[in-house]
PDB file of N, CA and C in Angstrom:
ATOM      1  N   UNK A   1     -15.092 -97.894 -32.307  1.00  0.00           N
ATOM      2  CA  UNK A   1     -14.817 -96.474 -32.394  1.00  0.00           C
ATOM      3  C   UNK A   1     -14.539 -96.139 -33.860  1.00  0.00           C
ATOM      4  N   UNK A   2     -15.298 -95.061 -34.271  1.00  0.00           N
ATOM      5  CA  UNK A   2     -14.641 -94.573 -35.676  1.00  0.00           C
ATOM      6  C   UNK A   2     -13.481 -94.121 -35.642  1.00  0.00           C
ATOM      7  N   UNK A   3     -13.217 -93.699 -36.713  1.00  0.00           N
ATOM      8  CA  UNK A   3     -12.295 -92.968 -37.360  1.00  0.00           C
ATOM      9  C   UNK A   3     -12.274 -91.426 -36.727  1.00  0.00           C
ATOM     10  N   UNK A   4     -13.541 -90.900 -37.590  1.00  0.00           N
ATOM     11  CA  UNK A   4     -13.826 -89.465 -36.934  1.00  0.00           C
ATOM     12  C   UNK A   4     -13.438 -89.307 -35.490  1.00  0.00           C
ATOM     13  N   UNK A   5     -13.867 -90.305 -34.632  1.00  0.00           N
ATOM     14  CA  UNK A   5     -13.792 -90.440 -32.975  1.00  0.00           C
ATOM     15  C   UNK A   5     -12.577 -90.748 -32.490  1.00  0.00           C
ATOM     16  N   UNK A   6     -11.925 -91.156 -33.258  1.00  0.00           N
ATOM     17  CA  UNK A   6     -10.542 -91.422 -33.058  1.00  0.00           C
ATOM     18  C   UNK A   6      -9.719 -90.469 -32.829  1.00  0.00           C
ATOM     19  N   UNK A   7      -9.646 -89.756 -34.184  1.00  0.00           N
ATOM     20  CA  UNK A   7      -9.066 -88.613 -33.850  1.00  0.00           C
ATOM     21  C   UNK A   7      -9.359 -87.259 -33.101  1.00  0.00           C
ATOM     22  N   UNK A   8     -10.548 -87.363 -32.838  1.00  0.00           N
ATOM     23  CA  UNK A   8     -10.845 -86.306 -32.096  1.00  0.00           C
ATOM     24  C   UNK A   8     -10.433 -86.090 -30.656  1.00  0.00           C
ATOM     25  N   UNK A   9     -10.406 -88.052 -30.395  1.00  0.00           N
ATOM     26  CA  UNK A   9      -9.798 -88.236 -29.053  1.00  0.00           C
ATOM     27  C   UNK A   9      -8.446 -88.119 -29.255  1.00  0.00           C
ATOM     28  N   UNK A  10      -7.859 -88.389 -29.851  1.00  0.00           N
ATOM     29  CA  UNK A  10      -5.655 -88.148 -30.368  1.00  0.00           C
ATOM     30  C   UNK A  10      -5.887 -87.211 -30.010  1.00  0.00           C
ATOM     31  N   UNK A  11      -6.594 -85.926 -31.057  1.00  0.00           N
ATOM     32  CA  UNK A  11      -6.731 -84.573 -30.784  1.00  0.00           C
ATOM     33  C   UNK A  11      -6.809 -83.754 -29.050  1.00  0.00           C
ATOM     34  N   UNK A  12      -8.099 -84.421 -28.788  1.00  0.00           N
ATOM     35  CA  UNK A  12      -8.222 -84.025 -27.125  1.00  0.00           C
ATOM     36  C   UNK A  12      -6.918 -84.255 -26.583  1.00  0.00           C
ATOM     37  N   UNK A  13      -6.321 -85.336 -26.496  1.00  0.00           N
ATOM     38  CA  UNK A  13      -5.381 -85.688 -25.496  1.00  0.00           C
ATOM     39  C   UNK A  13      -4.313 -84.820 -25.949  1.00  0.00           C
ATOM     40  N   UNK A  14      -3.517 -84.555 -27.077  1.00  0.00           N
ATOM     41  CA  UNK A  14      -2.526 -83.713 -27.559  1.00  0.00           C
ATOM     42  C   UNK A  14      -3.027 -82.045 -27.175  1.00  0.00           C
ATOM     43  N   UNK A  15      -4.298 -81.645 -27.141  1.00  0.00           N
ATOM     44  CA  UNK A  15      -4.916 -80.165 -26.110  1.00  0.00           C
ATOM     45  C   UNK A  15      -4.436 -80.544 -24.847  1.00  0.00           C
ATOM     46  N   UNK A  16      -4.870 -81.982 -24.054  1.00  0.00           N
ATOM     47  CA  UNK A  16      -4.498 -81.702 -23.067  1.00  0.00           C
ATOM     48  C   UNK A  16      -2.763 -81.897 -23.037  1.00  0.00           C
ATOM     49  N   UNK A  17      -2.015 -82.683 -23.245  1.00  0.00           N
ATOM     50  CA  UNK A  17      -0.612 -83.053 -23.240  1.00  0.00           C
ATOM     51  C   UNK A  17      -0.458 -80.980 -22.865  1.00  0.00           C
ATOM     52  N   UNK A  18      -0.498 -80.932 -24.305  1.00  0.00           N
ATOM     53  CA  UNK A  18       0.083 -79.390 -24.534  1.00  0.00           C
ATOM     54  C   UNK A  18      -0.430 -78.288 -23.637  1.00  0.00           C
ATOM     55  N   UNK A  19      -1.410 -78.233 -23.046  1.00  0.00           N
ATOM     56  CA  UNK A  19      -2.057 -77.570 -22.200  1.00  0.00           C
ATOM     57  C   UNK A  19      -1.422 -77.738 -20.850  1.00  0.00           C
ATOM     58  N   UNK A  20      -1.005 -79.364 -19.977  1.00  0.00           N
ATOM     59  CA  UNK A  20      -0.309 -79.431 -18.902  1.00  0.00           C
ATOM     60  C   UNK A  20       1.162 -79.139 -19.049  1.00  0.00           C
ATOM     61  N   UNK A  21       1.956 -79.392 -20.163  1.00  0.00           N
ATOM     62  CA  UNK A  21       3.147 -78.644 -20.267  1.00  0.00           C
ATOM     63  C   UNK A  21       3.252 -77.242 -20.420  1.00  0.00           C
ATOM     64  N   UNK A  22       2.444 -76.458 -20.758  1.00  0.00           N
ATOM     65  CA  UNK A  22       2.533 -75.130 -20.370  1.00  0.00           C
ATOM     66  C   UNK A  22       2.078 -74.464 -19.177  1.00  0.00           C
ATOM     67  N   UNK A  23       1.221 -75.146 -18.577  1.00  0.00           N
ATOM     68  CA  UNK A  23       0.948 -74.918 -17.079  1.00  0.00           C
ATOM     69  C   UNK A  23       2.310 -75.696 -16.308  1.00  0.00           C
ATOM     70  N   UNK A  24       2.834 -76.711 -16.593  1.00  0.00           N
ATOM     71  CA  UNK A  24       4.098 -77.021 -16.308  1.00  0.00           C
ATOM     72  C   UNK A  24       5.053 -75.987 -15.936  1.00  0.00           C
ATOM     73  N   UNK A  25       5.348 -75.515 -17.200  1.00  0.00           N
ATOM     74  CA  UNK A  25       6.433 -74.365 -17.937  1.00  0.00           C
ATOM     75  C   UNK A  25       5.969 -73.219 -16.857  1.00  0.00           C
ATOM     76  N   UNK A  26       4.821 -72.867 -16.868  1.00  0.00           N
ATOM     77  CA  UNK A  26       4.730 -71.759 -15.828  1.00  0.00           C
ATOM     78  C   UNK A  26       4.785 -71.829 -14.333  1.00  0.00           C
ATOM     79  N   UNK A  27       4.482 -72.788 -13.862  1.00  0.00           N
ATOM     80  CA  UNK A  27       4.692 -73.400 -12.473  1.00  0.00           C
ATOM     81  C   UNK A  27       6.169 -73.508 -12.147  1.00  0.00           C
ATOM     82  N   UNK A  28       6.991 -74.052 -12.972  1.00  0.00           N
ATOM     83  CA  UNK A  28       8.772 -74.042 -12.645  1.00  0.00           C
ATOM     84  C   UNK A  28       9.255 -73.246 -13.093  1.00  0.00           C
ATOM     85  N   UNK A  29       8.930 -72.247 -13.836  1.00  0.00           N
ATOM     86  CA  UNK A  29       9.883 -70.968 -14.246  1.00  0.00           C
ATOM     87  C   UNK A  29      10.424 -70.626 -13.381  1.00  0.00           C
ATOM     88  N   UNK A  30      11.485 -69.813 -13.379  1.00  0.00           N
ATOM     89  CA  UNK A  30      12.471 -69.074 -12.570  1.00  0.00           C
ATOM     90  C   UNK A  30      12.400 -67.297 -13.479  1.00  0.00           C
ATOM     91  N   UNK A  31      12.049 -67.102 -12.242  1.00  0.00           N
ATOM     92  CA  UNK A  31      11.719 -65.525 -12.289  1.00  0.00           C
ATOM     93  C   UNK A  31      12.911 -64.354 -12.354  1.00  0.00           C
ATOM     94  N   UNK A  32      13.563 -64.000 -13.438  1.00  0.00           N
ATOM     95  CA  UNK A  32      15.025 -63.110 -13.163  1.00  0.00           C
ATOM     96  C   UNK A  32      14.155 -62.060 -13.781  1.00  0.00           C
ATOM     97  N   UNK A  33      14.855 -60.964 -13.091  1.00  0.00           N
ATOM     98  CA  UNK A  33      14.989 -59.210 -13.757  1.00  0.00           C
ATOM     99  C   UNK A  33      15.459 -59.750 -15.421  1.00  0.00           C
ATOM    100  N   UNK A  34      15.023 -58.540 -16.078  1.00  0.00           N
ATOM    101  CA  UNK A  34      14.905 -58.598 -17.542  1.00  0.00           C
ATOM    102  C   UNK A  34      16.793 -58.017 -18.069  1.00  0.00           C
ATOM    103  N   UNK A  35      17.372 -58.519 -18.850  1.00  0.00           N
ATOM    104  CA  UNK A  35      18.752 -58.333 -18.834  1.00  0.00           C
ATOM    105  C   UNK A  35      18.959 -57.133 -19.592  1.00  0.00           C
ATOM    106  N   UNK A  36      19.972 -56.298 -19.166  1.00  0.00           N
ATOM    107  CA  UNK A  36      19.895 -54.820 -19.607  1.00  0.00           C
ATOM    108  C   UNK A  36      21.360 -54.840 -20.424  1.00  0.00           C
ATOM    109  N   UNK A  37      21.895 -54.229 -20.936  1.00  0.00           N
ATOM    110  CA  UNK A  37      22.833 -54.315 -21.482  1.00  0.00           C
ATOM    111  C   UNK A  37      24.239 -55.061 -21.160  1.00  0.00           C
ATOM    112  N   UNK A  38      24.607 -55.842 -21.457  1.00  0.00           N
ATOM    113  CA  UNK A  38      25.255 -56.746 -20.913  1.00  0.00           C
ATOM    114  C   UNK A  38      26.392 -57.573 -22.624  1.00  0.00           C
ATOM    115  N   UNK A  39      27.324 -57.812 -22.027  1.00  0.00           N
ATOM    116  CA  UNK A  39      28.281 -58.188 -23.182  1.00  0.00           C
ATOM    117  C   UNK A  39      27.941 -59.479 -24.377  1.00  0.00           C
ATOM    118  N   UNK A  40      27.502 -58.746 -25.625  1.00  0.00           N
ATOM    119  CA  UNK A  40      27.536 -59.910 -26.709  1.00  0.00           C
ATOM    120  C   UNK A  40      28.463 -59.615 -27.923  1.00  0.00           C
ATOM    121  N   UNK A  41      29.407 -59.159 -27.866  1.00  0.00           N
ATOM    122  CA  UNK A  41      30.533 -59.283 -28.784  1.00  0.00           C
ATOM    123  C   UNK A  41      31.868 -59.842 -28.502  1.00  0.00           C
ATOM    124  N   UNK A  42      32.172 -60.805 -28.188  1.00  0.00           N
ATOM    125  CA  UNK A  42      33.285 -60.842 -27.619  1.00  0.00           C
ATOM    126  C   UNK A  42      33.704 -60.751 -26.146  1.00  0.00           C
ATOM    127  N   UNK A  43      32.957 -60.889 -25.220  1.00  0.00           N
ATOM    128  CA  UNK A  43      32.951 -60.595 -24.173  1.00  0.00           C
ATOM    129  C   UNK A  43      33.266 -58.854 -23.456  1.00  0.00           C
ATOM    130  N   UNK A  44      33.279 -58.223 -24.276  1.00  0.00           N
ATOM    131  CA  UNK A  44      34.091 -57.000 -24.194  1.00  0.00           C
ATOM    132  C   UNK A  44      32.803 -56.053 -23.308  1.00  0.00           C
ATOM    133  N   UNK A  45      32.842 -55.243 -22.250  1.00  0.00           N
ATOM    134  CA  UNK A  45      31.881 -54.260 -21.986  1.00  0.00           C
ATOM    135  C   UNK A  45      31.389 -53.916 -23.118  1.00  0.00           C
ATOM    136  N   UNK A  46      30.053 -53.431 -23.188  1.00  0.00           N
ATOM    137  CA  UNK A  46      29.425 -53.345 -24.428  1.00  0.00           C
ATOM    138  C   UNK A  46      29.570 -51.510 -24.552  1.00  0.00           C
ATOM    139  N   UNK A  47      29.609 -51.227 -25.751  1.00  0.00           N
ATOM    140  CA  UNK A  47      29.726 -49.531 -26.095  1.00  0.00           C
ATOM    141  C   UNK A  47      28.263 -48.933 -26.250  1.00  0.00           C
ATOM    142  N   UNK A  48      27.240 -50.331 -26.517  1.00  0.00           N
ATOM    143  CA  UNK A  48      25.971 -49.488 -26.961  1.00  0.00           C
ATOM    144  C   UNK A  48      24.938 -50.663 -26.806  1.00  0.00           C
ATOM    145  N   UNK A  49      24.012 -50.952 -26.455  1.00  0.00           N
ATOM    146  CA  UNK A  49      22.797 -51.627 -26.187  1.00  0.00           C
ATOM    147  C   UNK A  49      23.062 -52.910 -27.386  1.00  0.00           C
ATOM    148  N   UNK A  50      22.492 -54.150 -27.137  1.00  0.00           N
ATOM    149  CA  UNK A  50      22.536 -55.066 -27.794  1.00  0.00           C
ATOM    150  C   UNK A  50      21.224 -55.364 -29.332  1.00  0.00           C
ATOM    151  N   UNK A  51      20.538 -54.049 -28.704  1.00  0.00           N
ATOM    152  CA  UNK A  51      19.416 -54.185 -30.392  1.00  0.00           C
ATOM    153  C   UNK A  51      19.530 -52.943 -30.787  1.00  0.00           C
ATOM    154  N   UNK A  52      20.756 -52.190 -30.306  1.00  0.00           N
ATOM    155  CA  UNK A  52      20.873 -50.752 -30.807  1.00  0.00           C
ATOM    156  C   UNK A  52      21.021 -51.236 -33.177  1.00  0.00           C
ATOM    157  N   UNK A  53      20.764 -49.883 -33.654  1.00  0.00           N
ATOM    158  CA  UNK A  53      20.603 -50.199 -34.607  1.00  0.00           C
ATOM    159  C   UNK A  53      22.050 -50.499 -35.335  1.00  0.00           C
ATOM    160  N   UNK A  54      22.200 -51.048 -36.542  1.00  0.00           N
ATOM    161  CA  UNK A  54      23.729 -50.979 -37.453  1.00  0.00           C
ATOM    162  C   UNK A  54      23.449 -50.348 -38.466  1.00  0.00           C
ATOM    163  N   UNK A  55      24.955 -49.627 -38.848  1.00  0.00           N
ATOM    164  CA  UNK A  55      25.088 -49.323 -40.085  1.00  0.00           C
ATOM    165  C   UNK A  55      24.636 -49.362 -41.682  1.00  0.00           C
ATOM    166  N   UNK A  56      24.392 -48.897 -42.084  1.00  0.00           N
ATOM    167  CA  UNK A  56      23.533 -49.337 -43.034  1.00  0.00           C
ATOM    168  C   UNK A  56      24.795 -49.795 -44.302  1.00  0.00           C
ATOM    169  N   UNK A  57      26.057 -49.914 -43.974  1.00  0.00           N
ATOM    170  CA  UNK A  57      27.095 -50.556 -44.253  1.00  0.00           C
ATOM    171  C   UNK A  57      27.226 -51.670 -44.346  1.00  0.00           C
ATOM    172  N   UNK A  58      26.648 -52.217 -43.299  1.00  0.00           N
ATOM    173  CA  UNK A  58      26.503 -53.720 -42.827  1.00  0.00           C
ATOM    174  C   UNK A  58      25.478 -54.610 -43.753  1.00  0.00           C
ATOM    175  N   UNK A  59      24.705 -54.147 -44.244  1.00  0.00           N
ATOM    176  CA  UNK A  59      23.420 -54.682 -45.296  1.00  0.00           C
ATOM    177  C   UNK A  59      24.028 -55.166 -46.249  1.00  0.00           C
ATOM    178  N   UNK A  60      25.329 -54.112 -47.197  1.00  0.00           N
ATOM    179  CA  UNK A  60      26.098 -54.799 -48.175  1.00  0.00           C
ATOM    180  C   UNK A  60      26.975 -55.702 -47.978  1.00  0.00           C
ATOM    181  N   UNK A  61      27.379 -56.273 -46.963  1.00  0.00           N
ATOM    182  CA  UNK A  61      28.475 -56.587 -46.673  1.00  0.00           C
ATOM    183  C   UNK A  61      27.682 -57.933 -46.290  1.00  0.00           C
ATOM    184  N   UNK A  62      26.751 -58.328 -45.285  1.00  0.00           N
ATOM    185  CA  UNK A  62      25.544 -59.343 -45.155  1.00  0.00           C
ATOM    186  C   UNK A  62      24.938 -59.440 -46.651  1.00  0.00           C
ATOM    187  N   UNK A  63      24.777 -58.939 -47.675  1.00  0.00           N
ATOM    188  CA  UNK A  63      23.936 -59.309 -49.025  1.00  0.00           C
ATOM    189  C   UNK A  63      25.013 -59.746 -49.410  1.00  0.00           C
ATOM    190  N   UNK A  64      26.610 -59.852 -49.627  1.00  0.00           N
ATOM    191  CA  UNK A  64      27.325 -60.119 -50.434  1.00  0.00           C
ATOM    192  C   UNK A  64      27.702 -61.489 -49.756  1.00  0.00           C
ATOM    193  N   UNK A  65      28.060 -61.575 -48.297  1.00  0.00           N
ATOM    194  CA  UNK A  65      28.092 -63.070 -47.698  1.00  0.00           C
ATOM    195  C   UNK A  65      26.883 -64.209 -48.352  1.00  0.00           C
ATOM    196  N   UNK A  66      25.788 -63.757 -48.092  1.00  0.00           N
ATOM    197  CA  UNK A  66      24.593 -64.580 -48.776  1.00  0.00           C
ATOM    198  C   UNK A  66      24.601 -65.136 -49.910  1.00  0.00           C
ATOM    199  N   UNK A  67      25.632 -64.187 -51.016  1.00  0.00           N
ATOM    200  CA  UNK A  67      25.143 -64.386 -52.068  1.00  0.00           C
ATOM    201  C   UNK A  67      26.553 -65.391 -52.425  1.00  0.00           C
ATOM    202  N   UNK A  68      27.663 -65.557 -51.639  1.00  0.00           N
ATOM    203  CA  UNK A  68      28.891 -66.398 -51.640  1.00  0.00           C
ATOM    204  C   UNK A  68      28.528 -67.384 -51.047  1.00  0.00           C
ATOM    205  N   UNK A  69      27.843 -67.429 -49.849  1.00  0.00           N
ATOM    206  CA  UNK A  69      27.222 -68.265 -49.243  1.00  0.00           C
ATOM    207  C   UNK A  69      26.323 -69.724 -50.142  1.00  0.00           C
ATOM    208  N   UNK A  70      25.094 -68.890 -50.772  1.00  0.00           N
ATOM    209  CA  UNK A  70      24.746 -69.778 -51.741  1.00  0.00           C
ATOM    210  C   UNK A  70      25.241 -69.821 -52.954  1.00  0.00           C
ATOM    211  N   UNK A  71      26.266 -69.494 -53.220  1.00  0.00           N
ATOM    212  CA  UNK A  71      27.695 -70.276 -54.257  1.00  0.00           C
ATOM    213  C   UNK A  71      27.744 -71.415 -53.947  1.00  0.00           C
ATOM    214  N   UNK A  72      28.231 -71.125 -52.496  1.00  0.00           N
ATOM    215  CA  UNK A  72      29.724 -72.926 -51.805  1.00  0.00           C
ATOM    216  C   UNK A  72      28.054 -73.587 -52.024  1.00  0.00           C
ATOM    217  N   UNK A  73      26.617 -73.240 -51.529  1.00  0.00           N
ATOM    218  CA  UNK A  73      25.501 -74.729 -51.469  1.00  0.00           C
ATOM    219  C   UNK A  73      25.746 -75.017 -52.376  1.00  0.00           C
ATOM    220  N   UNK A  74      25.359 -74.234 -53.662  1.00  0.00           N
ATOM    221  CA  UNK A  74      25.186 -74.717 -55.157  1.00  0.00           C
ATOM    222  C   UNK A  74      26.050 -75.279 -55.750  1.00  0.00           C
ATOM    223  N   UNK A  75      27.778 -75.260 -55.414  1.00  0.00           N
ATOM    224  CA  UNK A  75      29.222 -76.276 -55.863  1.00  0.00           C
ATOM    225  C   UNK A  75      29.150 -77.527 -55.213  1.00  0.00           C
ATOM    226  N   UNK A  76      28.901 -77.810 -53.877  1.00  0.00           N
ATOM    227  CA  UNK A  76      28.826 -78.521 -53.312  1.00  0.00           C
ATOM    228  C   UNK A  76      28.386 -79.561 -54.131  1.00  0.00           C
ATOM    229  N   UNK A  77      26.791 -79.590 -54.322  1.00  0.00           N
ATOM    230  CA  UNK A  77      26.405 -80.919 -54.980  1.00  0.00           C
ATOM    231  C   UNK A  77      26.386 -80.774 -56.139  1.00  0.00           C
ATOM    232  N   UNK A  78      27.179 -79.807 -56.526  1.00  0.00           N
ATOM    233  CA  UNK A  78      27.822 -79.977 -58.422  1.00  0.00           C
ATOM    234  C   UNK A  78      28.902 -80.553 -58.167  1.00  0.00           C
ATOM    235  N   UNK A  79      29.844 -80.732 -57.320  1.00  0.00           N
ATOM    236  CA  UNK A  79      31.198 -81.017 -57.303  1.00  0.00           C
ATOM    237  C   UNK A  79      30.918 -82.457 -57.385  1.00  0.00           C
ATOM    238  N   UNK A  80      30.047 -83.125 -56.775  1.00  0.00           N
ATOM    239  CA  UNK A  80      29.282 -84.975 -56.744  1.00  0.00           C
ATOM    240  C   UNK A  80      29.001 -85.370 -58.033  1.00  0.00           C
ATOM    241  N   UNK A  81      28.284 -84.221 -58.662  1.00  0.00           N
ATOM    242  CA  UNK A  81      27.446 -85.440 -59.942  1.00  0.00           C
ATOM    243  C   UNK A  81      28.557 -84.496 -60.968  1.00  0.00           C
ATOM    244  N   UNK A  82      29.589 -83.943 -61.119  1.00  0.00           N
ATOM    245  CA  UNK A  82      30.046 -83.265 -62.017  1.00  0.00           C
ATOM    246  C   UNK A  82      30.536 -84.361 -63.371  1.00  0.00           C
ATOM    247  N   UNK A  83      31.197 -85.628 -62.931  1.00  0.00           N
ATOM    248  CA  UNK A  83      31.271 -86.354 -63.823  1.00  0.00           C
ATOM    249  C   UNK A  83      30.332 -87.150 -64.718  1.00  0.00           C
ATOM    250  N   UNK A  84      29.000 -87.484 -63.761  1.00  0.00           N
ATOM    251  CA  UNK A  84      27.712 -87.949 -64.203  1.00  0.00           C
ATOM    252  C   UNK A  84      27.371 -87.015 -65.086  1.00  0.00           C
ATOM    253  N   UNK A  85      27.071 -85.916 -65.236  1.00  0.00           N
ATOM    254  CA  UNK A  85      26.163 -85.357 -65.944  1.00  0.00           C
ATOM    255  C   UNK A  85      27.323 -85.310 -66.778  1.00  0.00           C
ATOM    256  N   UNK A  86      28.423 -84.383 -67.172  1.00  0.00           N
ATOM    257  CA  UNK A  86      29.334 -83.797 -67.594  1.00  0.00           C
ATOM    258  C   UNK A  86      29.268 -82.639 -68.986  1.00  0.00           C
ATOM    259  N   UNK A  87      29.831 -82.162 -69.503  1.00  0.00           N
ATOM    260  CA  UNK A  87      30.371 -80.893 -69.852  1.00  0.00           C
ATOM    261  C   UNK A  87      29.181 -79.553 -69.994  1.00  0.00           C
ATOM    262  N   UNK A  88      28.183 -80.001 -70.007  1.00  0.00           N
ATOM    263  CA  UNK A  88      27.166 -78.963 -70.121  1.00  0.00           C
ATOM    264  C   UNK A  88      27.548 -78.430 -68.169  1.00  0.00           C
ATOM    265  N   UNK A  89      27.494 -79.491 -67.343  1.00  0.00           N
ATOM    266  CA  UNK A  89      27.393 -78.877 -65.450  1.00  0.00           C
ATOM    267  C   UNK A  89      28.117 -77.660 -65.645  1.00  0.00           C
ATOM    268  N   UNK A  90      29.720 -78.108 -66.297  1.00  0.00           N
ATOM    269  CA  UNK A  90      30.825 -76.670 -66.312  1.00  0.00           C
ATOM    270  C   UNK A  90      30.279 -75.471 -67.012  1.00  0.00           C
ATOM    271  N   UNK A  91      29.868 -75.714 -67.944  1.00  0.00           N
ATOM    272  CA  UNK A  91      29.500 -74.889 -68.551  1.00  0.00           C
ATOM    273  C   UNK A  91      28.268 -73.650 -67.360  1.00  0.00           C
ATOM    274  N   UNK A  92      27.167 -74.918 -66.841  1.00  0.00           N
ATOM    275  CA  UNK A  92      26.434 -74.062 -66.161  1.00  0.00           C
ATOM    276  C   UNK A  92      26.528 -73.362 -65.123  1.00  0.00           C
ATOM    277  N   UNK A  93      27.909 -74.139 -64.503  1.00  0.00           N
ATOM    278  CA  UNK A  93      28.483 -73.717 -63.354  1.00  0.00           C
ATOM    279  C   UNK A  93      29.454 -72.223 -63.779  1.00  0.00           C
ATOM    280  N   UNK A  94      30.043 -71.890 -64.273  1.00  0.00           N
ATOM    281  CA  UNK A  94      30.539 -71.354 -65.004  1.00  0.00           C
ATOM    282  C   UNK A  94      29.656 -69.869 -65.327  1.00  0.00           C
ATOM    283  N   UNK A  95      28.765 -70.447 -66.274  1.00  0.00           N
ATOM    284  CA  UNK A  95      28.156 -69.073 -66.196  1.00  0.00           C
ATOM    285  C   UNK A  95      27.535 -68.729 -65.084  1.00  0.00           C
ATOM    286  N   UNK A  96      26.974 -69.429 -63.961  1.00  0.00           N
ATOM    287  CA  UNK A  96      26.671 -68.798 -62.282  1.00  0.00           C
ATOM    288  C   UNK A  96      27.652 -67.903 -62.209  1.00  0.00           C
ATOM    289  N   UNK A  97      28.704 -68.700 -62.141  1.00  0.00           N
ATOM    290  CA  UNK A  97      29.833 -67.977 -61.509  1.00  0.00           C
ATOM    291  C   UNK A  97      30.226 -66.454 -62.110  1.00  0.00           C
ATOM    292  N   UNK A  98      29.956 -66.129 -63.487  1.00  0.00           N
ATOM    293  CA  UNK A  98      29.577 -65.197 -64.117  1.00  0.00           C
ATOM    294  C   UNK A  98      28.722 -64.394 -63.603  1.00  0.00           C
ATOM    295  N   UNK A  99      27.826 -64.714 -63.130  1.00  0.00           N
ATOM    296  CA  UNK A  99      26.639 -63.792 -62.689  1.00  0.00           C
ATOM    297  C   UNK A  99      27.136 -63.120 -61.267  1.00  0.00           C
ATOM    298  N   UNK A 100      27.432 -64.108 -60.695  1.00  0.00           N
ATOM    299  CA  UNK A 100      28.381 -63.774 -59.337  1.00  0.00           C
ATOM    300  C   UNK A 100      29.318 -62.530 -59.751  1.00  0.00           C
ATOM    301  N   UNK A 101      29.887 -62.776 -60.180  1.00  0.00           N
ATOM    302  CA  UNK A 101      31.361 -61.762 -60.915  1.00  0.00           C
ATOM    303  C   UNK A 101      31.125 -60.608 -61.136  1.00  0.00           C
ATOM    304  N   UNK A 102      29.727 -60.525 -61.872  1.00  0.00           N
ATOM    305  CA  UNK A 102      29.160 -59.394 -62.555  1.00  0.00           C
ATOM    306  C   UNK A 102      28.348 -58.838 -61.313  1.00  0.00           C
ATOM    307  N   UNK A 103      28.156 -59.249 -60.728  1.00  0.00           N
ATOM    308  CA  UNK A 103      27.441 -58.727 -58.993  1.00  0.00           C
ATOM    309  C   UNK A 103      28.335 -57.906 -58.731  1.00  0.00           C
ATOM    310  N   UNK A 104      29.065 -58.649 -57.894  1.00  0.00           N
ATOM    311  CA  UNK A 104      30.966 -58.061 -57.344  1.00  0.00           C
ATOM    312  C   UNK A 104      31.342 -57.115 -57.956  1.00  0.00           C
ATOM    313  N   UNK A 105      31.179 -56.944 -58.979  1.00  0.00           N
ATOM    314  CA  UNK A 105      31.844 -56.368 -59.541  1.00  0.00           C
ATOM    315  C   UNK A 105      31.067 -55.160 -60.049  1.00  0.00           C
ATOM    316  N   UNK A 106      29.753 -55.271 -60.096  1.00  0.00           N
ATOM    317  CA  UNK A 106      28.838 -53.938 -60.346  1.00  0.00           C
ATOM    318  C   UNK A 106      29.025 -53.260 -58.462  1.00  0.00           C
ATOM    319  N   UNK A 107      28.875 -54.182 -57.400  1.00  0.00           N
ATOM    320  CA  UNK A 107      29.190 -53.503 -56.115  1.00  0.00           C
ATOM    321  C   UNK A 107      29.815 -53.048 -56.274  1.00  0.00           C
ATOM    322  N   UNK A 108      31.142 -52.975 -56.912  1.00  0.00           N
ATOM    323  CA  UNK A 108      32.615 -52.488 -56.761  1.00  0.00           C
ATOM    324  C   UNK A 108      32.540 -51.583 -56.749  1.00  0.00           C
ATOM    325  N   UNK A 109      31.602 -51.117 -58.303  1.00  0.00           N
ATOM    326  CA  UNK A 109      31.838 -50.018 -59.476  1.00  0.00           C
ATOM    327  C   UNK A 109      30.981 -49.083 -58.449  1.00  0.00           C
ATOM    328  N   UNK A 110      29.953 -49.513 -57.829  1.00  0.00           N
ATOM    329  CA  UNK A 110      29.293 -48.578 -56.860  1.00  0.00           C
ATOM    330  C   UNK A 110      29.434 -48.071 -55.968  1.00  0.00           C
ATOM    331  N   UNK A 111      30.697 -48.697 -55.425  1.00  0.00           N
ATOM    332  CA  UNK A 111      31.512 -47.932 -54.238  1.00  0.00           C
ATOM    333  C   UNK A 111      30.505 -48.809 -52.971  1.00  0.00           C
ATOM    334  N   UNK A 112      29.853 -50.232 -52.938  1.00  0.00           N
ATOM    335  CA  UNK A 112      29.113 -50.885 -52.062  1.00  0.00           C
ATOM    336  C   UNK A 112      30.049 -51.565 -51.254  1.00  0.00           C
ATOM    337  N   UNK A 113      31.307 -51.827 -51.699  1.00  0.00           N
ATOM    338  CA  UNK A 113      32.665 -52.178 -50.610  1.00  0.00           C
ATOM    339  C   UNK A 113      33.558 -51.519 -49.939  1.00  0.00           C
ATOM    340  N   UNK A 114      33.109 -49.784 -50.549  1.00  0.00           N
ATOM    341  CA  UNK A 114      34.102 -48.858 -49.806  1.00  0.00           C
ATOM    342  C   UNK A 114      33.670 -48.727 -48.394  1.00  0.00           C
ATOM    343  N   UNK A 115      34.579 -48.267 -47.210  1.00  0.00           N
ATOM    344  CA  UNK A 115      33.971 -47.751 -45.781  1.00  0.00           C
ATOM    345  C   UNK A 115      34.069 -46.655 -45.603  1.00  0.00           C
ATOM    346  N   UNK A 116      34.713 -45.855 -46.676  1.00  0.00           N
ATOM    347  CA  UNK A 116      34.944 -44.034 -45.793  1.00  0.00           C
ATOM    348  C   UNK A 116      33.545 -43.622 -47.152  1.00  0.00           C
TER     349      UNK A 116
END
């Protein structure tokens, strides 16, 4: 058997594999009504549909997590090699953290943390 033939047969059999598990999947499904509003905050009765839209409040407040967020990745494995490399890391770390600051702090000035 070649090569070419080889895989064509891997190939066939992985069409079929994947082909009887989804005829699988549809044969044992369990058939429920489609779920209508129902509690995802806290368990609490819900006040408003679960893909109802948000605030457009919420965007700054999610962009500013992200951007703290990939802070802690980026310290993380500076905090490991900080002695290996050494005094230039602080330095670079440092001015990130600058850039960060100057974010925060242009939000501030914009009123992107106020709620009223």
């Amino acid at each position: 058997m070649s090569g070419f033939t080889a895989a064509l047969a891997l190939l066939g059999m992985v069409l079929l594999v994947l082909g009887a598990v989804y005829v699988a999947a549809w044969v044992l499904r369990v058939s429920r009504p489609p779920l209508l509003a129902k509690p995802f905050a806290g368990g609490l009765p819900p006040a408003e549909h679960a893909f109802s839209r948000y605030h457009v409040r919420w965007y700054a407040i999610t962009m500013l997590f992200l951007a703290f967020d990939m802070e802690m990745i980026f310290m993380y494995p500076w905090t490991l090699v900080i002695s290996a490399v050494g005094p230039s890391s602080v330095i670079e770390m440092f001015s990130f953290l600058g850039v960060l600051l100057a974010g925060v702090i242009y939000a501030w000035r914009e009123g992107a943390l106020r709620w009223a």
